[in-house]
Protein backbone atom coordinates (compact mmCIF):
# COMPACT_ATOMS: atom_id res chain seq x y z
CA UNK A 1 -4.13 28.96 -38.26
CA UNK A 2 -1.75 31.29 -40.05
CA UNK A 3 -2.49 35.27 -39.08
CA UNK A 4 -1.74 37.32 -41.98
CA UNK A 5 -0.05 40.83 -40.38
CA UNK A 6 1.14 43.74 -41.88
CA UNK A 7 4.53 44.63 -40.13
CA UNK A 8 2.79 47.99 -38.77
CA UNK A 9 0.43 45.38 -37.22
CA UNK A 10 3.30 43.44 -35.10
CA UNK A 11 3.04 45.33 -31.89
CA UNK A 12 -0.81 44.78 -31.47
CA UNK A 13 -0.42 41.00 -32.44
CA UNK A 14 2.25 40.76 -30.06
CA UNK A 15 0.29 42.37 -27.39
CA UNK A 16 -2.98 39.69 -28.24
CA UNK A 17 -0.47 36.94 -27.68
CA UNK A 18 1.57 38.18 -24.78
CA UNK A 19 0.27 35.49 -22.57
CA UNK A 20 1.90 32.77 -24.53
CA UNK A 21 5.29 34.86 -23.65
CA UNK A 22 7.51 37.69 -26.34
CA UNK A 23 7.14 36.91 -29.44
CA UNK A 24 9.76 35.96 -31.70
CA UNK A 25 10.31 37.41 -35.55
CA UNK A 26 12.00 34.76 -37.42
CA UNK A 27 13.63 35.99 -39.94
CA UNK A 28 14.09 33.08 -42.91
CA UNK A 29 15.93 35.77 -45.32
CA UNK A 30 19.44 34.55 -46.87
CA UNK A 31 22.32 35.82 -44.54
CA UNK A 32 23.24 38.44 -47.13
CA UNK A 33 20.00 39.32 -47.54
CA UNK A 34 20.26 40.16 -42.94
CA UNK A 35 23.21 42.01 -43.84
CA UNK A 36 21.51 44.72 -46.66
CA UNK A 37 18.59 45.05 -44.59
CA UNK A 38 16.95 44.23 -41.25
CA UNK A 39 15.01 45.20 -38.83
CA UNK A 40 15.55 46.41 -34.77
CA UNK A 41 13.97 44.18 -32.29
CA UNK A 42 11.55 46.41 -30.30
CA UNK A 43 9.65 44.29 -28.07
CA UNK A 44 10.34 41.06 -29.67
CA UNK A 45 12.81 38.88 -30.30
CA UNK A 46 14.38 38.83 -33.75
CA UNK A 47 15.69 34.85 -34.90
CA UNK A 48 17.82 34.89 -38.18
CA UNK A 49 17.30 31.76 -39.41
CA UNK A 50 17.39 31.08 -43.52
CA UNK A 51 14.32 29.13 -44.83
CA UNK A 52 16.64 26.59 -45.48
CA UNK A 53 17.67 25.92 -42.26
CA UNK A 54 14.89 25.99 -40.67
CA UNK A 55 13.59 21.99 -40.48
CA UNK A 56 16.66 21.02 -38.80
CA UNK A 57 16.38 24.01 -36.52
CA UNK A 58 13.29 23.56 -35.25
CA UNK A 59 14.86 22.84 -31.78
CA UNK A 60 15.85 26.25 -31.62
CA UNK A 61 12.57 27.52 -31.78
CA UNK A 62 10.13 27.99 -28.71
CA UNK A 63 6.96 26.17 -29.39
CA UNK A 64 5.40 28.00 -26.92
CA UNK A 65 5.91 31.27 -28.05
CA UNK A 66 4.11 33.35 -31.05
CA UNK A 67 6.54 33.52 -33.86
CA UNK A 68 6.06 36.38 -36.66
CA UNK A 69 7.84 34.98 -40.13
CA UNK A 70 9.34 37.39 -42.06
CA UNK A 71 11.62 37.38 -45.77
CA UNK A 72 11.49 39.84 -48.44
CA UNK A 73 8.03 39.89 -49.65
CA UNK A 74 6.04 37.93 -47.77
CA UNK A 75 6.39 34.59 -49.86
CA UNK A 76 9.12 32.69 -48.67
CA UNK A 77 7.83 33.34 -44.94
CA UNK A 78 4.15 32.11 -45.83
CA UNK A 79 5.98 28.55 -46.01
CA UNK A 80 7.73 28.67 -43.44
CA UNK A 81 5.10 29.95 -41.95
CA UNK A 82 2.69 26.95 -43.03
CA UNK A 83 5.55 24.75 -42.60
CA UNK A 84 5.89 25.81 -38.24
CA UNK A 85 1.87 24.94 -37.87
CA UNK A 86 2.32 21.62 -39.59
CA UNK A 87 4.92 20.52 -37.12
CA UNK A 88 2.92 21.65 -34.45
CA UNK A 89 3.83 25.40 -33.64
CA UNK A 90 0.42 26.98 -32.27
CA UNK A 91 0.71 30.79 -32.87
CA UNK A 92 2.16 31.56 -35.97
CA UNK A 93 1.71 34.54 -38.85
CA UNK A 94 3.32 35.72 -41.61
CA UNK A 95 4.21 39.15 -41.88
CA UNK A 96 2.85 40.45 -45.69
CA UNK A 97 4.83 42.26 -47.55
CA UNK A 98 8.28 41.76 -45.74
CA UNK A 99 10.99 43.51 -44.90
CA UNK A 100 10.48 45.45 -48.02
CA UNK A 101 6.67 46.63 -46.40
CA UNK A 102 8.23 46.94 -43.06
CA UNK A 103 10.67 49.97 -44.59
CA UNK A 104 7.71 51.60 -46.08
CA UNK A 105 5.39 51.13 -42.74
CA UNK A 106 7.49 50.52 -39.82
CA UNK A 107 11.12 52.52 -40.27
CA UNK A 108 11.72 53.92 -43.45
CA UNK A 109 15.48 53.66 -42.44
CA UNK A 110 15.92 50.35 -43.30
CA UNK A 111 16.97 49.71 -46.73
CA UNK A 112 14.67 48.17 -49.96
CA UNK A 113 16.46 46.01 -52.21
């Protein structure tokens, strides 16, 4: 199952799923995309990681761990997203909105584009 969380909803997801270890926001944006905007890991771990990419990283990635997708809007981490649980990933959710929802809930400091 996919959790649908609003990036002011992290922490408290994190929290549920602390027993399966610090959860990891994977970050499937475009490199340039990283570089105009992104967010400080605070109590996670942040994985840049373009969507891409992804299916022949999937070694990099801890199966064990809750992983948080996260891209602009909300879209492009939904499959990627859908894509982890397929192959097996156990806790997974998509952050709605992305980064662009994060700057209006989480830290307005980080820029919309």
């Amino acid at each position: 199952m996919i959790d649908q969380i609003q990036p002011a909803q992290l922490a408290a997801w994190a929290t549920q799923n602390a027993a399966l270890g610090a959860t990891v926001v994977l970050d499937v944006r475009e490199p340039w995309e990283v570089q105009t905007a992104c967010v400080v890991a605070q109590g996670f771990e942040l994985l840049t990681i373009p969507m891409s990419s992804v299916p022949v990283r999937l070694q990099d990635l801890p199966r064990e761990r809750p992983i948080a997708c996260l891209c602009h809007h909300g879209a492009r981490s939904m499959q990627v997203a859908m894509f982890l649980a397929q192959q097996g990933f156990d806790r997974v959710a998509n952050i709605t909105g992305g980064i662009n929802a994060w700057s209006s809930q989480v830290d307005p400091t980080v820029p919309t584009y």
